[in-house]
N, C-alpha and C. Protein backbone atom coordinates (compact mmCIF):
# COMPACT_ATOMS: atom_id res chain seq x y z
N UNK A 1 27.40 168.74 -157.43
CA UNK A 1 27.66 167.75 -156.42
C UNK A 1 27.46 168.36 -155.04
N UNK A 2 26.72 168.96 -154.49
CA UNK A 2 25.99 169.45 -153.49
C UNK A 2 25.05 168.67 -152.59
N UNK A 3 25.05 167.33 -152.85
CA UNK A 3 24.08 167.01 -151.97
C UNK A 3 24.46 165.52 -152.00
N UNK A 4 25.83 165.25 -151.27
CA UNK A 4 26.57 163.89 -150.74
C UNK A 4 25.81 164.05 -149.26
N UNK A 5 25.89 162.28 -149.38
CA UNK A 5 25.41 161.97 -147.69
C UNK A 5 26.99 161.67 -147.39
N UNK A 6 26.71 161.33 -146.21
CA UNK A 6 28.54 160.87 -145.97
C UNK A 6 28.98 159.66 -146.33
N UNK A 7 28.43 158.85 -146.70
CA UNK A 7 29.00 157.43 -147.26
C UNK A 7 30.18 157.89 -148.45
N UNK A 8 29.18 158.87 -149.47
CA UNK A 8 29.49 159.45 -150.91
C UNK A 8 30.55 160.15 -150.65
N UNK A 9 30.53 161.02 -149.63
CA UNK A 9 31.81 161.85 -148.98
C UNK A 9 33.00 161.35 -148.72
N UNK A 10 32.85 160.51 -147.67
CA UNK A 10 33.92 159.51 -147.40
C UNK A 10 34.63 159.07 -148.47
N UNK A 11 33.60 158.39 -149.27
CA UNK A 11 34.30 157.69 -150.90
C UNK A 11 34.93 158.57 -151.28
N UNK A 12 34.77 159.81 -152.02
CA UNK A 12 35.42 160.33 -152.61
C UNK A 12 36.45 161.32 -151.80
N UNK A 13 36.64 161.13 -150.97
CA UNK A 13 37.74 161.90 -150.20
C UNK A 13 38.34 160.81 -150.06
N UNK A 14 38.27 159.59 -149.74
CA UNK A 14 38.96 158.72 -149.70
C UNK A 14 39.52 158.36 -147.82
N UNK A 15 38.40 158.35 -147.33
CA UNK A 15 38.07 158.16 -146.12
C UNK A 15 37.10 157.22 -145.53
N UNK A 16 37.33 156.75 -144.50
CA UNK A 16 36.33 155.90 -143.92
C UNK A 16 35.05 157.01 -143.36
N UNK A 17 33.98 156.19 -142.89
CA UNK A 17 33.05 157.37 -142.36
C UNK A 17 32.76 157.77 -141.32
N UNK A 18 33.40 156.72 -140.21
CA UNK A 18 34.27 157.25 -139.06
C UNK A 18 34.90 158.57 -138.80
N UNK A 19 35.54 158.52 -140.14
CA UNK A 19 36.55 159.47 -139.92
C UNK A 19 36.28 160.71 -139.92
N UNK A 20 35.01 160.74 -141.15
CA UNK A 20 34.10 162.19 -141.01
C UNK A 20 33.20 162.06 -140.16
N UNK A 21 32.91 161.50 -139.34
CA UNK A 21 32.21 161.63 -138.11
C UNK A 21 33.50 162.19 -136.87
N UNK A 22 34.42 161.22 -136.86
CA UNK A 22 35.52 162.42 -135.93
C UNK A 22 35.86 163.65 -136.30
N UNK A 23 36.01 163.91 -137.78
CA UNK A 23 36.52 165.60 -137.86
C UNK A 23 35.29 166.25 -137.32
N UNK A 24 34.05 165.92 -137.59
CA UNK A 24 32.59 166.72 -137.54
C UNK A 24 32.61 166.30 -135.58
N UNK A 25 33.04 165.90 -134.95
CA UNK A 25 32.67 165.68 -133.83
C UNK A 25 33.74 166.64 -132.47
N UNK A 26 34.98 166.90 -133.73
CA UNK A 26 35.67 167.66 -133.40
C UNK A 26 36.12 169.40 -133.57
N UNK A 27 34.75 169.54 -134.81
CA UNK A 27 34.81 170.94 -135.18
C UNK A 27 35.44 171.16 -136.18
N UNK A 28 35.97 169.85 -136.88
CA UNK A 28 37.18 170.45 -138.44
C UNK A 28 36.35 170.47 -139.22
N UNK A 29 34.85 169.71 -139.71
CA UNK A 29 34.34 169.53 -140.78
C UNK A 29 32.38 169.62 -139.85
N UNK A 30 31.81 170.54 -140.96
CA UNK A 30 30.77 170.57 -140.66
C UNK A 30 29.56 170.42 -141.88
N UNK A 31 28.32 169.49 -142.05
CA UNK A 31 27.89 169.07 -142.94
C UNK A 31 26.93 171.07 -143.11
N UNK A 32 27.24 170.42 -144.67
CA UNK A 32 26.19 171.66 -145.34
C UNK A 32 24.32 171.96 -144.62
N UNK A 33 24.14 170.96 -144.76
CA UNK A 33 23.18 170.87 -144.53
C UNK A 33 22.44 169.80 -143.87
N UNK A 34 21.20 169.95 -142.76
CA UNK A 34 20.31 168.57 -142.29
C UNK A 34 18.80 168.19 -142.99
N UNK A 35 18.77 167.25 -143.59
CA UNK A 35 17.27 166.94 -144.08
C UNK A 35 16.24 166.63 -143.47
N UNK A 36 15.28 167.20 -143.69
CA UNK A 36 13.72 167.30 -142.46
C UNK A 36 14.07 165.46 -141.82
N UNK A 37 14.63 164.43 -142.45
CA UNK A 37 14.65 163.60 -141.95
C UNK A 37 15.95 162.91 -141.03
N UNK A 38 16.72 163.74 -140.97
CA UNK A 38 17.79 163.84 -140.04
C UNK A 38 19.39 163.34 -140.65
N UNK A 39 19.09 163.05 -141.91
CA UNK A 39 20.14 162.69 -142.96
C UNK A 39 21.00 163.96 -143.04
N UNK A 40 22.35 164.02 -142.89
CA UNK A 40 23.38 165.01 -143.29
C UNK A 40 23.76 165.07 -144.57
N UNK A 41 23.68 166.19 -144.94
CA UNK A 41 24.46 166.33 -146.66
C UNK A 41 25.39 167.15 -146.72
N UNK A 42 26.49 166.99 -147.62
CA UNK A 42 27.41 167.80 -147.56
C UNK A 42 27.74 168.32 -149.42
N UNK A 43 28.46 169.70 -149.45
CA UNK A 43 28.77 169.93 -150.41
C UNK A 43 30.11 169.90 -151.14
N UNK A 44 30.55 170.63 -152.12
CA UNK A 44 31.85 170.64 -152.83
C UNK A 44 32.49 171.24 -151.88
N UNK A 45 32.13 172.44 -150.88
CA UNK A 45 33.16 172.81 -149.69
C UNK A 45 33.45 171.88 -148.90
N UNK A 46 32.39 171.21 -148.47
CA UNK A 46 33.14 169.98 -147.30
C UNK A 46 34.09 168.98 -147.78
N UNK A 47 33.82 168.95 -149.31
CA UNK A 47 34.80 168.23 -150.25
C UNK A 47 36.24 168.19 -149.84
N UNK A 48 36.29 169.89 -150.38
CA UNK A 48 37.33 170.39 -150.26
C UNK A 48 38.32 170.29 -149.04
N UNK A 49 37.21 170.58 -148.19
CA UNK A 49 37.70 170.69 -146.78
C UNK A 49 38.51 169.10 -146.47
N UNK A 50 37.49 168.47 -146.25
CA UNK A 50 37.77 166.86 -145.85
C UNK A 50 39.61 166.90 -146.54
N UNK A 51 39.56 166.72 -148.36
CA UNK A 51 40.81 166.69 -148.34
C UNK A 51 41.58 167.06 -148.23
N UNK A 52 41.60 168.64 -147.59
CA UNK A 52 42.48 169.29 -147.39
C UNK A 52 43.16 168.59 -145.93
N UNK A 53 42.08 168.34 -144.82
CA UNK A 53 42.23 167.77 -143.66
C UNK A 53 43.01 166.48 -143.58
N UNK A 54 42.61 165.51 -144.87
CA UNK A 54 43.73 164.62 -144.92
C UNK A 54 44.67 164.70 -145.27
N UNK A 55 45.21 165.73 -146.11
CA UNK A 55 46.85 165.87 -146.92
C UNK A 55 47.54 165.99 -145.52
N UNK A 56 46.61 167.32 -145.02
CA UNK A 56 47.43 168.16 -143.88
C UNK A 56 48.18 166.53 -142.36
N UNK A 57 46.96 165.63 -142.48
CA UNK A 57 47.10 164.81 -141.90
C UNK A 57 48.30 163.90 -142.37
N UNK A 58 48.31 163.30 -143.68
CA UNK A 58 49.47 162.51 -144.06
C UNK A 58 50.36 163.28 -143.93
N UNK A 59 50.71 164.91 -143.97
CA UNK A 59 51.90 165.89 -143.78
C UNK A 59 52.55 165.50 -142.67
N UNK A 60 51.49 165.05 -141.61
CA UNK A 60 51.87 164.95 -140.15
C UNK A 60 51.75 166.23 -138.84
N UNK A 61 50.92 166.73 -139.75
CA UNK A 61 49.98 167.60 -138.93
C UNK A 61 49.08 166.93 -137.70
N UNK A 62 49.12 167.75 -136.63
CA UNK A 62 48.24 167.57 -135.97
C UNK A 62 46.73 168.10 -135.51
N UNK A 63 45.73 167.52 -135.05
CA UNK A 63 44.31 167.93 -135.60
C UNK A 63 44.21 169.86 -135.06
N UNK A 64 45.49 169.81 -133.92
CA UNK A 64 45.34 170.88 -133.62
C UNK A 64 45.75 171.97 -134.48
N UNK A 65 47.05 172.06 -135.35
CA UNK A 65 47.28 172.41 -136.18
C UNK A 65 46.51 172.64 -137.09
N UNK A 66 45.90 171.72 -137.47
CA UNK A 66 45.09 171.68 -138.80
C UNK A 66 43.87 172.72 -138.66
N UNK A 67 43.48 172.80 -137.73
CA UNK A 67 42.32 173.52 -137.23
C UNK A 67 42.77 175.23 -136.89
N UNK A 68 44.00 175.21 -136.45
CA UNK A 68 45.02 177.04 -136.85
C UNK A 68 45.02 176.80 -138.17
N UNK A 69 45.23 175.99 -139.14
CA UNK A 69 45.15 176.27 -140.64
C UNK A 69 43.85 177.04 -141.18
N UNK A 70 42.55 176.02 -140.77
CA UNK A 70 41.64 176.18 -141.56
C UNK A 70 40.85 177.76 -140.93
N UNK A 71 41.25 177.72 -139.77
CA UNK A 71 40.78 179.09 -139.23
C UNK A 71 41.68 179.83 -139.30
N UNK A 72 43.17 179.87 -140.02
CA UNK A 72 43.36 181.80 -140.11
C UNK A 72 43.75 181.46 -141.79
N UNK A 73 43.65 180.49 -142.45
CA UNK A 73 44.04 180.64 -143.98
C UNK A 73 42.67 179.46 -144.52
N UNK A 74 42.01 179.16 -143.88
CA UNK A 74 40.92 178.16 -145.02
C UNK A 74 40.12 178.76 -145.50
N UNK A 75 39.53 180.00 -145.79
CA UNK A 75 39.03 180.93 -147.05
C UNK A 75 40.11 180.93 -148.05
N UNK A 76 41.16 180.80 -147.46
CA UNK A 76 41.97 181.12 -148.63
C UNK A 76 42.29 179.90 -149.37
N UNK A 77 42.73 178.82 -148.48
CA UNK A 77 43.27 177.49 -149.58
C UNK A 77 41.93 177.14 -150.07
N UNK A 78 40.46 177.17 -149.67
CA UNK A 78 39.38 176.39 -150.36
C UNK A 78 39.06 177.34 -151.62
N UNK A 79 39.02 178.76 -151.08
CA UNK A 79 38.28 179.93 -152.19
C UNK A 79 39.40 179.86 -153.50
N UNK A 80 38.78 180.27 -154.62
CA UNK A 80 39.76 180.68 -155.82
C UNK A 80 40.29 182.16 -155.72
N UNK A 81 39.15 183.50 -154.96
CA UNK A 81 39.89 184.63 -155.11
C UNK A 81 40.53 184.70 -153.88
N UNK A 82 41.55 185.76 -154.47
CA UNK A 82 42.88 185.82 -153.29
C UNK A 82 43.16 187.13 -153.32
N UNK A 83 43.54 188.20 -152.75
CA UNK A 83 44.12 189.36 -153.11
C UNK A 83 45.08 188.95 -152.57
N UNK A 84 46.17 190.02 -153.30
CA UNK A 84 48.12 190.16 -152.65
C UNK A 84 48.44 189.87 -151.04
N UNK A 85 47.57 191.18 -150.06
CA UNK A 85 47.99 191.02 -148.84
C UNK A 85 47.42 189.60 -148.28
N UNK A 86 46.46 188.34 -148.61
CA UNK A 86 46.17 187.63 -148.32
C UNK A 86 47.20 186.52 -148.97
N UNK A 87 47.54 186.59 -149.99
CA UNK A 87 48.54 185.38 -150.19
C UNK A 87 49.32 185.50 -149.22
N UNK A 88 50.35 186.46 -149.11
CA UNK A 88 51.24 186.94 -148.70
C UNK A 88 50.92 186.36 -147.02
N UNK A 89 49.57 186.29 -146.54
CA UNK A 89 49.73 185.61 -145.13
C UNK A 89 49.54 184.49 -144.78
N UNK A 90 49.11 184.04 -146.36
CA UNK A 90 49.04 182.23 -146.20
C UNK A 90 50.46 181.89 -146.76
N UNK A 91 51.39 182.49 -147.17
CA UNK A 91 53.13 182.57 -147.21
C UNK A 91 53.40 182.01 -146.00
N UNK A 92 53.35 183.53 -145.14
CA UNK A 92 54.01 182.99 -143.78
C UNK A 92 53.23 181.86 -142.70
N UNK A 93 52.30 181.98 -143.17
CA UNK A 93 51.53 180.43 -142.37
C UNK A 93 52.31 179.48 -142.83
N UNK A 94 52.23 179.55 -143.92
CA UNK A 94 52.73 178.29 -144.90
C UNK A 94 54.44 177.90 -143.77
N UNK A 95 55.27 179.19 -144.34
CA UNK A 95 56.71 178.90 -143.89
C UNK A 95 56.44 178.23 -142.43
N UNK A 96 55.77 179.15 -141.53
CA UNK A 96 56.17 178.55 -139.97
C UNK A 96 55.84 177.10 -139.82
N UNK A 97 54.83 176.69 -140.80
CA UNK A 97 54.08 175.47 -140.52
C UNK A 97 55.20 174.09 -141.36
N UNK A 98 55.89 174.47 -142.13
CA UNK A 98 57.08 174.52 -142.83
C UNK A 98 58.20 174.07 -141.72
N UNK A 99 58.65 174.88 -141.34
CA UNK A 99 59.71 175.12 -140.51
C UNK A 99 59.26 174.10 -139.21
N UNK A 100 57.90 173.92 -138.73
CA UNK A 100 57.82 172.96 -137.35
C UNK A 100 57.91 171.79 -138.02
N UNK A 101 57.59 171.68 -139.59
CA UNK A 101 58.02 169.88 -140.21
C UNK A 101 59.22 169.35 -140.26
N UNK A 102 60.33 170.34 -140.11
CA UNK A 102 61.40 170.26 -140.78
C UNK A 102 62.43 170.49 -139.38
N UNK A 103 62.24 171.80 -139.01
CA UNK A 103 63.17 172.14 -137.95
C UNK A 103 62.61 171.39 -136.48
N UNK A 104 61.40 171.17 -136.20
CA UNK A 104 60.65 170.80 -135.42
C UNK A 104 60.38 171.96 -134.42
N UNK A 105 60.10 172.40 -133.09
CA UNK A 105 59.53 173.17 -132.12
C UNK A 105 60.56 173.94 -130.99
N UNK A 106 61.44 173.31 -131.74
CA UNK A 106 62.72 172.80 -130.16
C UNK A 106 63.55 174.41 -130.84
N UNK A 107 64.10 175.13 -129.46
CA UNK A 107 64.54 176.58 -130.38
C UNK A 107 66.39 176.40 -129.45
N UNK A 108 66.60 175.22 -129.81
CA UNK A 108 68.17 174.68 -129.28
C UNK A 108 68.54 175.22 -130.40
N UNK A 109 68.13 175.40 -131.47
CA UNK A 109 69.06 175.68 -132.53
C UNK A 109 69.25 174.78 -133.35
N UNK A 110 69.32 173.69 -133.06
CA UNK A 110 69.34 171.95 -134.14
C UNK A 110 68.06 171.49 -135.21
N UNK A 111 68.51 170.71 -135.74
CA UNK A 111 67.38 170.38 -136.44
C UNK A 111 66.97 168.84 -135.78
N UNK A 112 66.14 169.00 -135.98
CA UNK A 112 65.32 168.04 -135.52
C UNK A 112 65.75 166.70 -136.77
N UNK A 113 65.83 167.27 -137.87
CA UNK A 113 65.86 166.37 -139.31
C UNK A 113 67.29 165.63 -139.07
N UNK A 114 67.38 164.56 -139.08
CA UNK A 114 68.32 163.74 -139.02
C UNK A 114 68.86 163.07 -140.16
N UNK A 115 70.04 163.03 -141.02
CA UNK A 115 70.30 162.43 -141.71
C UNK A 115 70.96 160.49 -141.12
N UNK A 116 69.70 159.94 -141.17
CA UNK A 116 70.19 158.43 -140.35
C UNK A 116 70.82 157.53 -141.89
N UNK A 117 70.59 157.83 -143.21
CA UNK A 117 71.19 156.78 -143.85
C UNK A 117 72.74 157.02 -143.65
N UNK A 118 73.24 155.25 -143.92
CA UNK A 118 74.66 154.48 -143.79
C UNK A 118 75.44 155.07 -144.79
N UNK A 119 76.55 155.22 -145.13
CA UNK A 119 77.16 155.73 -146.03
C UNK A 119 77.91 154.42 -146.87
């Protein structure tokens, strides 16, 4: 599956094609390849990529975020090999990125997480 145009892309990431035209317009997603006739194709990495870009998105990530993801740990979440000292730094990516969902940014000491249900 190496040679999606973006319609095919979109579909199966489960995206409009808008949408891979904004990540690609913004630097998150870049097509594999251009055909002598100006058609974009993309492969199982952009696959990957795209959905990784949307999870990170429904997480509630922001594009800026997402883009510190894919540039200091996206060899690592797309690739299968990993050595030790490399998990180990998509760990602490993981936690801090963790900790701004949860605790939020604010270093008052509070959580940001609110328990609002009624008792």
């Amino acid at each position: 599956m190496s040679n999606l145009g973006i319609g095919q892309l979109a579909k199966r990431a489960g995206v409009a094609i808008d949408t891979v035209r904004y990540y690609e317009r913004n630097h998150l997603l870049t097509p594999s390849t251009r055909l002598a006739s100006g058609y974009l194709r993309y492969g199982d990495a952009e696959l990957k990529r795209l959905r990784f870009i949307r999870r990170a998105k429904a997480l509630g990530f922001t594009l800026e975020d997402i883009r510190g993801l894919l540039r200091d740990t996206g060899r690592v979440l797309l690739d299968a090999e990993m050595d030790a000292p490399v998990v180990e730094e998509v760990r602490e990516v993981v936690r801090g990125c963790h900790s701004r969902l949860w605790c939020g940014t604010s270093t008052s000491g509070g959580s940001a997480r609110a328990n609002t249900r009624a008792s």
